[in-house]
Protein backbone atom coordinates (compact mmCIF):
# COMPACT_ATOMS: atom_id res chain seq x y z
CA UNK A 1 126.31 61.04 146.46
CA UNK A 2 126.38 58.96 143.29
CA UNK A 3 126.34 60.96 140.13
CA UNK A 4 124.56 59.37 136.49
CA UNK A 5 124.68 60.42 133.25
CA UNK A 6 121.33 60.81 131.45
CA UNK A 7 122.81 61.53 127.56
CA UNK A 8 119.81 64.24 126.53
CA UNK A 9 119.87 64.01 122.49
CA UNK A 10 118.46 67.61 121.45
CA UNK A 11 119.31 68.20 118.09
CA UNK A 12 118.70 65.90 114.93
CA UNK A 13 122.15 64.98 113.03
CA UNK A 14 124.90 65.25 115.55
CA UNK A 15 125.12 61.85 116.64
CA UNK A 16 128.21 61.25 114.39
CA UNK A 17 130.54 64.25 116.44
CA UNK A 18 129.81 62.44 119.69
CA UNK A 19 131.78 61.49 121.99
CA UNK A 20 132.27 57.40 121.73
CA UNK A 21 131.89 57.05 125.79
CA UNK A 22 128.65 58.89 126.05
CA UNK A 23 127.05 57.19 122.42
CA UNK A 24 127.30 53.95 123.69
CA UNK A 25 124.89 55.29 126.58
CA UNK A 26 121.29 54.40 126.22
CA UNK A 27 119.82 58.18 124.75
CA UNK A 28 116.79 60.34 125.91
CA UNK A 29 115.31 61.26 122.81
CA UNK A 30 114.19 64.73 122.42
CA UNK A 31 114.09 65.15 119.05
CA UNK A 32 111.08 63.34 117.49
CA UNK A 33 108.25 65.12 118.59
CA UNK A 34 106.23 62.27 118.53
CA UNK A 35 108.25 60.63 121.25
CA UNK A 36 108.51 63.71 123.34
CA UNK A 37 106.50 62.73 126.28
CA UNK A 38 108.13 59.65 126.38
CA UNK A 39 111.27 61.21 126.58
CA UNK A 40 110.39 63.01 129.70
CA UNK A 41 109.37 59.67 131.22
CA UNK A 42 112.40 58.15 130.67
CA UNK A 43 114.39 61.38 131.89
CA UNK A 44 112.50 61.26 135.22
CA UNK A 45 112.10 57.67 135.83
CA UNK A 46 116.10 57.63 135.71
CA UNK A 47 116.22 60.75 138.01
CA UNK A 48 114.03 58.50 140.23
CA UNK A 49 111.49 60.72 140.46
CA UNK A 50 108.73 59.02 137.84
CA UNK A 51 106.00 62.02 136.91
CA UNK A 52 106.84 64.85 139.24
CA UNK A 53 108.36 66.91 137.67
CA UNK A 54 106.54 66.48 134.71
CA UNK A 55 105.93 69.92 132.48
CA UNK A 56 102.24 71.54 132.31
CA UNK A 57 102.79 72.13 129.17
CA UNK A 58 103.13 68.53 127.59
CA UNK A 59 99.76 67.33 128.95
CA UNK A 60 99.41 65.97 125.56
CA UNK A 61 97.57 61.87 125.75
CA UNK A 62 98.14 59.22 123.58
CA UNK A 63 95.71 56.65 124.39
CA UNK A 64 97.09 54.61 121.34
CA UNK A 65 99.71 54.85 119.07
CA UNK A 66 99.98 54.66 115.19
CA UNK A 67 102.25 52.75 113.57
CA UNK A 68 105.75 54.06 112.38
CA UNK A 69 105.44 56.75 109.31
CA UNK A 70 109.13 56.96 108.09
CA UNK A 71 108.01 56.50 104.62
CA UNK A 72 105.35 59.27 105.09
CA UNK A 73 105.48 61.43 101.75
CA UNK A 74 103.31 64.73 100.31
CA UNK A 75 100.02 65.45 101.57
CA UNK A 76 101.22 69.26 101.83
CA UNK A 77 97.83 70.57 100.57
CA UNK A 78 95.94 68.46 103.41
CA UNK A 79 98.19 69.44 105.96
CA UNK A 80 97.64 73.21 104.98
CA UNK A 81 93.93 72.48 105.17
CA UNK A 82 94.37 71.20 108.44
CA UNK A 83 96.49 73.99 110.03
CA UNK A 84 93.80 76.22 108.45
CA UNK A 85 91.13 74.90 110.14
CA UNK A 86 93.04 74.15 113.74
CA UNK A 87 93.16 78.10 113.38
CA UNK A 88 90.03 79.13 112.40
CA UNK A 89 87.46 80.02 114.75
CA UNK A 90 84.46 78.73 112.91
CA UNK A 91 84.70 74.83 112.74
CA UNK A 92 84.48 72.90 115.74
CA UNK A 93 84.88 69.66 114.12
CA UNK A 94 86.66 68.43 111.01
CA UNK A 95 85.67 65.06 109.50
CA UNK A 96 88.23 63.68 107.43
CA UNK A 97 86.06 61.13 105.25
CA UNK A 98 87.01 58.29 102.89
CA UNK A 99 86.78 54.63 102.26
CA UNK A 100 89.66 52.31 103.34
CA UNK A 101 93.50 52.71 102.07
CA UNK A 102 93.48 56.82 101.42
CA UNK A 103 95.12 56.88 104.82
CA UNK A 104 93.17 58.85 106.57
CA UNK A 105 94.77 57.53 109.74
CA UNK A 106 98.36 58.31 108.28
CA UNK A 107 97.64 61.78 107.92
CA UNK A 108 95.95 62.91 110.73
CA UNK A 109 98.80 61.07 113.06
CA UNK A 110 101.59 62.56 111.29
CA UNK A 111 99.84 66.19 111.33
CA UNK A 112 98.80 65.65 115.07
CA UNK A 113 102.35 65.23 116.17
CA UNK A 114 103.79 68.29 114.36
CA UNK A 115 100.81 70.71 115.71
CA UNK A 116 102.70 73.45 117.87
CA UNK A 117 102.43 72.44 121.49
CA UNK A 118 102.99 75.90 122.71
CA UNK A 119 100.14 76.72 121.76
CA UNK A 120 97.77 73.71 121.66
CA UNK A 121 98.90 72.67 125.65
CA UNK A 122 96.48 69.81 125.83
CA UNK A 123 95.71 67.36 122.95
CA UNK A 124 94.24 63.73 122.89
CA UNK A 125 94.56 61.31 120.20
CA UNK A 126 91.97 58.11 120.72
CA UNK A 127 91.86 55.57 118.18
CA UNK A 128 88.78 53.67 118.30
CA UNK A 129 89.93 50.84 116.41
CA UNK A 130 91.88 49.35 119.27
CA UNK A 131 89.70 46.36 120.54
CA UNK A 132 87.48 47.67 123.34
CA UNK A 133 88.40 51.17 122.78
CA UNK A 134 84.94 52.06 122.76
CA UNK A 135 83.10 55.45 123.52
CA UNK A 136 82.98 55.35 126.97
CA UNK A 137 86.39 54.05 127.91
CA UNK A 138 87.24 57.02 125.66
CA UNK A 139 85.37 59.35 127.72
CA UNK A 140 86.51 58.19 130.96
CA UNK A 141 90.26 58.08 130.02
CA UNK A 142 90.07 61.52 128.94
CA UNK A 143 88.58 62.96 131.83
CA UNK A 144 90.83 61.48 133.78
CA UNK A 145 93.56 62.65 131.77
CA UNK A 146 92.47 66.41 132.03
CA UNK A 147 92.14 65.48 135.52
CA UNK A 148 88.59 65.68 135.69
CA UNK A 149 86.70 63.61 138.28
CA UNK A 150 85.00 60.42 136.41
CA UNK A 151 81.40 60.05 137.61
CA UNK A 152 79.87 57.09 137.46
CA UNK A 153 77.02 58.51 135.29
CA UNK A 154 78.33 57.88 131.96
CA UNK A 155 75.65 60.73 130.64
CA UNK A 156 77.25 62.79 133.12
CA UNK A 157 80.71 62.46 131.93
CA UNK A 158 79.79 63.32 128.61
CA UNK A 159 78.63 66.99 129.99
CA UNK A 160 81.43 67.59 131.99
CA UNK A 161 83.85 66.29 129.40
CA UNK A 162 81.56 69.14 126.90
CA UNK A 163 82.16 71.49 129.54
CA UNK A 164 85.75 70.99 129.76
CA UNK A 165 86.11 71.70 126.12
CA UNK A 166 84.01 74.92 126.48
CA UNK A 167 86.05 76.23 129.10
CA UNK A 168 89.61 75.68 127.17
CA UNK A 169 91.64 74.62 124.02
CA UNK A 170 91.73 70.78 123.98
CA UNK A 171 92.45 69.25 120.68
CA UNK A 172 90.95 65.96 120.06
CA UNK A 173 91.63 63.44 117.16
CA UNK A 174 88.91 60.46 116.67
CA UNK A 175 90.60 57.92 115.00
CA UNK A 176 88.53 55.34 113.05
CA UNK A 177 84.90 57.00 114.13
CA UNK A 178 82.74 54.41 111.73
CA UNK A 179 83.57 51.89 114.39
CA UNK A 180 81.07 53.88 116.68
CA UNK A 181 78.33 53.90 113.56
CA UNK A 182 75.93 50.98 113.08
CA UNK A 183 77.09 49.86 110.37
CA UNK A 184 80.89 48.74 111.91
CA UNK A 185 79.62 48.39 115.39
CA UNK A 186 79.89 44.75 115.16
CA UNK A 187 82.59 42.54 117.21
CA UNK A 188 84.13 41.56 114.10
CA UNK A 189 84.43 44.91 112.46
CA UNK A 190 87.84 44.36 112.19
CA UNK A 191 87.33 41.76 109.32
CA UNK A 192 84.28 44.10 107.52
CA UNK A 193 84.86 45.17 104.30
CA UNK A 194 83.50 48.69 103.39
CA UNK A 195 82.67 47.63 99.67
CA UNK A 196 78.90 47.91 100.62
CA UNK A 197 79.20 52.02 102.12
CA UNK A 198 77.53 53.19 99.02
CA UNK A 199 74.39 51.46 99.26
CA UNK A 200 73.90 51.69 102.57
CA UNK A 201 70.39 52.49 104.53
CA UNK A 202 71.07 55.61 106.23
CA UNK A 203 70.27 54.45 109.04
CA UNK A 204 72.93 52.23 109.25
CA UNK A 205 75.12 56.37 109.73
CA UNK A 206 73.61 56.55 113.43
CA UNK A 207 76.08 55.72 116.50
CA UNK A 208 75.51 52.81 118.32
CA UNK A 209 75.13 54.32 121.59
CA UNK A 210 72.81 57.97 122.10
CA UNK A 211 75.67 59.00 124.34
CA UNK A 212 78.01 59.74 121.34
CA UNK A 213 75.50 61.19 119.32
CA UNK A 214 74.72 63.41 122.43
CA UNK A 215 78.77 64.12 122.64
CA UNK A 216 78.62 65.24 118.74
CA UNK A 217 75.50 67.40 118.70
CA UNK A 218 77.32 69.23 121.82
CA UNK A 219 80.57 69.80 119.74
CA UNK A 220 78.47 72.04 117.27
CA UNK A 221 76.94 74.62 119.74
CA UNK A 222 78.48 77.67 120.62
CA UNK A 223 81.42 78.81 122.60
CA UNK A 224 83.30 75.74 121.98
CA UNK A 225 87.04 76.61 122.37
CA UNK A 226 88.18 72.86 121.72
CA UNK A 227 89.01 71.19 118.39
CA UNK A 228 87.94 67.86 117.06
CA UNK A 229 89.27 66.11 114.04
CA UNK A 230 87.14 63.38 113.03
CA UNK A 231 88.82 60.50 110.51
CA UNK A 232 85.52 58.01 109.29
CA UNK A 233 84.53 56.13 106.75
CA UNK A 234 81.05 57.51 106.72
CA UNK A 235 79.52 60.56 108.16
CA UNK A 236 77.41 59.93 111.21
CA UNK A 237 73.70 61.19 110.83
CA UNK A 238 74.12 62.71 114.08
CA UNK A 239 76.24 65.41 112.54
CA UNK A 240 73.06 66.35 109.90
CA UNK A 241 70.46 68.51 110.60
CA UNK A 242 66.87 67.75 109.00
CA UNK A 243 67.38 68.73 105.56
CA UNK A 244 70.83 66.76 105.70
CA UNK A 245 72.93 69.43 106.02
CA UNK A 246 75.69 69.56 108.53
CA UNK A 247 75.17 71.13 111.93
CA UNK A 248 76.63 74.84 112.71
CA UNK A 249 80.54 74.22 113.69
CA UNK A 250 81.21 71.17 111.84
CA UNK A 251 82.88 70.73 108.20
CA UNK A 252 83.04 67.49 105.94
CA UNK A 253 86.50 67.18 103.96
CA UNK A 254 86.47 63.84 101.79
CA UNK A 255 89.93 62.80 101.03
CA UNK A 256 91.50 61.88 98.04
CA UNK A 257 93.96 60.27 96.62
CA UNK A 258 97.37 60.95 96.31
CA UNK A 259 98.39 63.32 93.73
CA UNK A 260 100.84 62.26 90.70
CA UNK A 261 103.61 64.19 92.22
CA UNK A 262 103.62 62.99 95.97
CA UNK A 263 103.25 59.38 94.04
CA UNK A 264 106.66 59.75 92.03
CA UNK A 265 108.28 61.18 95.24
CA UNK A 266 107.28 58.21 97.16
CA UNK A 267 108.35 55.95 94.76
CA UNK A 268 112.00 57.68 94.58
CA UNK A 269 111.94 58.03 98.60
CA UNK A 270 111.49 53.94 98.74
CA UNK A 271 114.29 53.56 95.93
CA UNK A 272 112.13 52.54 93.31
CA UNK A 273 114.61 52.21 89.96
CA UNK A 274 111.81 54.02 87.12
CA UNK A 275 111.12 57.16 85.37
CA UNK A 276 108.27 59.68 86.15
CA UNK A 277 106.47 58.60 83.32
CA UNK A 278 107.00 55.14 84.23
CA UNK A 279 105.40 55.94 87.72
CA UNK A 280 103.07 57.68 86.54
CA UNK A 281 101.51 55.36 84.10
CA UNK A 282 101.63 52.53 87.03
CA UNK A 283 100.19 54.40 89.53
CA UNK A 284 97.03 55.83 87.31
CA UNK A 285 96.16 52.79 87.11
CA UNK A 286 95.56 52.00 90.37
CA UNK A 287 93.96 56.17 90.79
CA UNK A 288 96.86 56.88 93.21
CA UNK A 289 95.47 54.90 95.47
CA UNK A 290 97.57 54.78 98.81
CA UNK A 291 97.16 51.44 100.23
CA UNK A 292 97.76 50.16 96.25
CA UNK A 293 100.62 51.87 95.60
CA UNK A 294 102.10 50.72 99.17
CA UNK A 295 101.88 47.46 98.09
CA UNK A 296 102.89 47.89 94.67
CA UNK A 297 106.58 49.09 96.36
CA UNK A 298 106.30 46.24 98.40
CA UNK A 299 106.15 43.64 95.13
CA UNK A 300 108.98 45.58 93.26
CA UNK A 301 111.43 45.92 96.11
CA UNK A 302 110.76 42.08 96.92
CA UNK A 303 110.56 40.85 93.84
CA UNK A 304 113.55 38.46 93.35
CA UNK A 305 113.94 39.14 89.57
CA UNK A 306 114.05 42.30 89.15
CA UNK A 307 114.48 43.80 92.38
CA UNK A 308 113.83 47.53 93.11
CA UNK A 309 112.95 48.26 89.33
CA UNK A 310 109.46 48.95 88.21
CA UNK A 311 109.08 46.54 85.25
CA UNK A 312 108.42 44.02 88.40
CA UNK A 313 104.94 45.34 88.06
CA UNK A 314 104.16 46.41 84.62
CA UNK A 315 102.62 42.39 83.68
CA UNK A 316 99.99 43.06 86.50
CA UNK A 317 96.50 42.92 85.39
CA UNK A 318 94.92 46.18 84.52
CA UNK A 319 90.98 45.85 84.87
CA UNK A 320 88.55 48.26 84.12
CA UNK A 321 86.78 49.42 86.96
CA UNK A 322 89.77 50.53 89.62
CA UNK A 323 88.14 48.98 92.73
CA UNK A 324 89.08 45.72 90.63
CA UNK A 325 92.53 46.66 90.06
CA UNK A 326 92.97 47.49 93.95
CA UNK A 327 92.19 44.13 94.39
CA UNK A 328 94.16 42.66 92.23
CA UNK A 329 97.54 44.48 93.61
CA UNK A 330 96.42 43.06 96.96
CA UNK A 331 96.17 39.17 95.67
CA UNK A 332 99.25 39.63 94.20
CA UNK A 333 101.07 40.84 97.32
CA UNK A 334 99.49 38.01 99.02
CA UNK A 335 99.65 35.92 96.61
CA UNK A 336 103.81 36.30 96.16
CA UNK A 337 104.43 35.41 99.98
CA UNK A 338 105.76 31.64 100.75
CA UNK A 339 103.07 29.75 101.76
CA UNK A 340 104.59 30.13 105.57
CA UNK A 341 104.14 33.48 105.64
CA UNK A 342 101.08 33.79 103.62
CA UNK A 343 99.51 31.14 106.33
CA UNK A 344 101.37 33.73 109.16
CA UNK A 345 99.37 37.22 107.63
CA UNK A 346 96.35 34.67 108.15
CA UNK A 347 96.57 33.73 111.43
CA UNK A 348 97.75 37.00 112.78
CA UNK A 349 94.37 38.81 110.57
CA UNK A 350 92.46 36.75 113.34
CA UNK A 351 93.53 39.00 116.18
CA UNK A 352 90.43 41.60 115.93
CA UNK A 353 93.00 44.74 116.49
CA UNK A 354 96.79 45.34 117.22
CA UNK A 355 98.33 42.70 118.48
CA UNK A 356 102.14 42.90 120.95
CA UNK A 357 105.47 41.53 119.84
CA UNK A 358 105.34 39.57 123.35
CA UNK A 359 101.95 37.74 122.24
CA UNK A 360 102.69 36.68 118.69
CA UNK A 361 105.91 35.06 120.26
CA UNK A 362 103.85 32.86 122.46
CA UNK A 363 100.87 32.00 120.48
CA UNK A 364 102.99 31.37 116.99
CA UNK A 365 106.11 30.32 118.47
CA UNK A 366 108.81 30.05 115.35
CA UNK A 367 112.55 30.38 115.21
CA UNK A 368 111.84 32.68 112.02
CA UNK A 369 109.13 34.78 113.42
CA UNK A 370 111.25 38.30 113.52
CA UNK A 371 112.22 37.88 109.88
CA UNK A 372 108.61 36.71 108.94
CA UNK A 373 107.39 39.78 110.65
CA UNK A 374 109.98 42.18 108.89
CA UNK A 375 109.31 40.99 105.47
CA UNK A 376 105.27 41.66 105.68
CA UNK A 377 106.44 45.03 107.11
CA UNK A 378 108.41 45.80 103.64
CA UNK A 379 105.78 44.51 102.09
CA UNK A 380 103.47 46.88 103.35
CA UNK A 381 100.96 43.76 104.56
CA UNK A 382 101.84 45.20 107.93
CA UNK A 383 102.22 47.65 110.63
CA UNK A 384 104.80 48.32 113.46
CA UNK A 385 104.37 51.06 116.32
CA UNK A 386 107.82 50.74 117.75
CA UNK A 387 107.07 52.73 120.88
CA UNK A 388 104.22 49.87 121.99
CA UNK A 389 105.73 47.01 119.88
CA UNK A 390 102.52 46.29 118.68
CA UNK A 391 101.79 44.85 115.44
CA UNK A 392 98.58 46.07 112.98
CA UNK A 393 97.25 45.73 109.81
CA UNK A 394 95.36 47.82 107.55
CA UNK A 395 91.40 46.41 107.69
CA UNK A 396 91.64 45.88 104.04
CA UNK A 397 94.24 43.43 104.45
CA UNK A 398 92.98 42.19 107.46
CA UNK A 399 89.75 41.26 105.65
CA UNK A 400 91.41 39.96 102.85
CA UNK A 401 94.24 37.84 104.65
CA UNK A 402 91.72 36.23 107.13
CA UNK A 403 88.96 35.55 103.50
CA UNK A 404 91.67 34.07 102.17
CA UNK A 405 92.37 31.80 104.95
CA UNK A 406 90.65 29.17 103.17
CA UNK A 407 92.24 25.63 105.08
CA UNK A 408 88.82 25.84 107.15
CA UNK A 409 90.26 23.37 109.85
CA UNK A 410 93.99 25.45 109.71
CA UNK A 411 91.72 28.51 110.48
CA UNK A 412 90.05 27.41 113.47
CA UNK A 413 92.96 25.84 115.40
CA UNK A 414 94.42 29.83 114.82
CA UNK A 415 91.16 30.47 116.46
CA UNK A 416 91.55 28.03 119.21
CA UNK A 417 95.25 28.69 119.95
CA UNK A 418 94.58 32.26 120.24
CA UNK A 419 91.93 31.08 122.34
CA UNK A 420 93.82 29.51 124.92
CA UNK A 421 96.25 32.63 125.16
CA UNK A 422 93.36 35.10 126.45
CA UNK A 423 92.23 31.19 128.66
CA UNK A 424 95.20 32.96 130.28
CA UNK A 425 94.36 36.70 130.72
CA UNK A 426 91.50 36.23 132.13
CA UNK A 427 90.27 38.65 135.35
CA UNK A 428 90.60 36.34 138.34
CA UNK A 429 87.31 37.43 139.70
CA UNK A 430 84.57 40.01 138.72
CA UNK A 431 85.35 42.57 141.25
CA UNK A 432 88.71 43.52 138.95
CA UNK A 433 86.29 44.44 136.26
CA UNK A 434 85.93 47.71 136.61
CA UNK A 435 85.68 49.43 132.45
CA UNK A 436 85.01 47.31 129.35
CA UNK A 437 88.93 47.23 128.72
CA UNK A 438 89.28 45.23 132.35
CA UNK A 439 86.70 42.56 129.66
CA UNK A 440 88.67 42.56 126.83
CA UNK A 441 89.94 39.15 127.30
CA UNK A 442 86.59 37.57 127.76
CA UNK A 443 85.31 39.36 124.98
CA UNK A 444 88.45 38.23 122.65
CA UNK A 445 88.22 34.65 124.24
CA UNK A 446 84.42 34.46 123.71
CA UNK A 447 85.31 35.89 119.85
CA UNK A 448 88.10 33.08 119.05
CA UNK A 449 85.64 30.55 121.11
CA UNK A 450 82.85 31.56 118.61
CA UNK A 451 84.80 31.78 115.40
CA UNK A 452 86.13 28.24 116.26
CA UNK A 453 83.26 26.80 116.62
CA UNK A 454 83.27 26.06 120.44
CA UNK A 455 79.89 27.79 120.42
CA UNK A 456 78.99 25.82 124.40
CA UNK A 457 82.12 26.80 125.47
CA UNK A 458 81.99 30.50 124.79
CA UNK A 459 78.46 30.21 126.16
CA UNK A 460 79.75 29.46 129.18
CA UNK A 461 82.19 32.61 129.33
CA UNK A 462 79.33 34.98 128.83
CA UNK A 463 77.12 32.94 131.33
């Protein structure tokens, strides 16, 4: 019988005391918890045995993945309010609420992988904004995750997938909610800007579909035994009762910014060369803004002058009103790229979600693509999930990258070449259609068609 060795690593630190014949072996990791069902993949795919003997107890679903959070710092009072709340027996559903760049996304992926999986068995994380990642493929992926028979009566789902949460503890994150409202419901949501949020007409807070709000108003009644943490930028109607108050079960917690402390340990954690004074009076200015300050330690640690030390960034322009000065630190990022990887931010801000390593090496094809890529990473213009290889970036710099893409004619041959990649992924026939994923290269060829100006031929896709 032939024997293999599977090298298990269980325990953070010890890679150093290893023996040099197993280290140079491929590893099973076991130690980030975010990785773990991964890990048990990989352990029974070599064993040859791919899912059986996979444990009850990690029937935890991923149906995306955030990107990497190594430079994840503070938050310790939010993730105390969050542990609270995943052990109260009062609140249903937590909304997490704030505009663009607090990082609401950050926080509630980094608290969702270091929840206790003893004792929460069965946990989902959906992000909804993943192109085509829409309500009901969220529905139907999570039934049949909890292996749940899908029906084809979407209304019916819904009820059983209520049920199901009734009957036992699931906890369920919903990433990026707003993209379910009216008001970000749009195919090019990706590129909105949520400047406007304030001003709003409230009705613009209703979902887009009366199958979500019907999934919402069933998370508040009794009984419910499930969790359900909610990140948004706006607080779906659905959720209010007459008088505007929120509905039995459910709790609103806007987030803030960060705090001067977790600010001057980020800076330190990223090697920044200043006092905490110095920090402090850079990052005020910006009102500890998280997206802001990411990119601020992307200038100084790129900066060619004065590399690492925070005098890189004390000439910036300090307006008045902050959501000016959050703008500013952006254009300057942008603005201190080469003008080939300024034009590469701008092409990729065209994809309407993530985007795979695999893909950007076809469509932009460039001997100096992995170093391009690395240095907007640093730079905190974008965002890596190493597990998928997929590439993201923030919506604010998405809309900004892709505004700024102002070589009209440059712009639409990005359109058109990303065009002729989904040309490519197209469903041979309509019978392979099956979910609004199986569409999500028409729909992303009839988008670049559209945005190109081909307006007959992406008629003729939708025809």
């Amino acid at each position: 019988m032939q024997k293999k060795l599977i090298p298990l690593l269980c325990e953070d630190g010890i890679q150093k005391d290893i023996n040099p014949f197993i280290s140079m072996r491929t590893w099973v990791d076991f130690v980030r918890k975010d990785r773990e069902e991964i890990a048990w993949k990989q352990l029974f795919d070599a064993l040859g045995k791919p899912g059986n003997l996979k444990p009850a107890r990690l029937n935890w679903f991923f149906g995306h993945r955030y990107g990497d959070l190594d430079s994840f710092t503070g938050r310790a009072a939010e993730m105390d309010m969050l542990n609270a709340w995943l052990n109260n027996d009062k609140d249903n559903l937590l909304m997490l609420r704030a505009l663009g760049g607090f990082g609401k996304s950050a926080l509630a992926w980094t608290w969702f992988n270091r929840v206790d999986r003893e004792q929460w068995q069965t946990a989902v994380w959906w992000s909804f904004y993943e192109k085509e990642s829409g309500f009901e493929s969220f529905l139907s992926e999570t039934l049949r995750h909890l292996g749940v028979e899908v029906k084809e009566s979407a209304r019916q789902q819904v009820n059983d997938l209520l049920e199901a949460m009734r009957g036992t503890n699931i906890l369920i994150v919903l990433d990026g909610f707003e993209r379910l409202l009216r008001q970000y419901g749009r195919m090019d949501a990706a590129l909105q800007s949520d400047d406007e949020d304030a001003d709003i007409d409230p009705s613009q807070r209703d979902c887009s579909s009366p199958l979500t709000e019907t999934f919402l108003r069933g998370l508040s009644g009794a009984g419910m035994k499930s969790k359900v943490l909610m990140t948004t930028r706006l607080c779906p109607r659905a959720l209010e009762s007459a008088d505007g108050k929120l509905l039995k079960g459910c709790r609103d917690e806007p987030l803030s910014a960060f705090s001067p402390e977790d600010a001057v340990t980020y800076f330190h954690n990223e090697g920044i060369k200043a006092t905490r004074a110095e920090i402090i009076a850079a990052c005020s200015a910006y009102g500890y803004h998280p997206l802001s300050l990411s990119l601020l330690v992307g200038l100084i640690n790129e900066d060619h002058e004065q590399r690492g030390d925070i005098a890189a960034v004390k000439n910036l322009e300090i307006f008045e009103d902050v959501r000016a000065r959050r703008h500013h630190v952006l254009e300057r990022a942008y603005e201190s790229l080469a003008p080939e990887r300024r034009d590469l931010l701008s092409k990729i801000s065209c994809f309407r979600g993530s985007m795979e390593y695999a893909v950007l090496k076809k469509v932009f094809p460039s001997p100096d693509l992995d170093k391009a890529l690395l240095d907007l990473r640093k730079r905190g213009l974008l965002q890596y999930a190493g597990e998928t290889q997929r590439y993201d970036m923030h919506p604010i710099v998405r809309h900004y990258a892709y505004d700024h893409f102002t070589d009209e004619k440059r712009r639409k041959e990005a359109h058109v070449e990303l065009a002729m990649h989904f040309i490519d992924a197209m469903p041979v026939t309509n019978k392979n259609v099956k979910t609004l994923e199986d569409l999500a290269p028409v729909i992303e060829l009839y988008h670049h068609m559209v945005r190109a100006g081909n307006l007959d031929e992406a008629l003729k896709f939708i025809s």
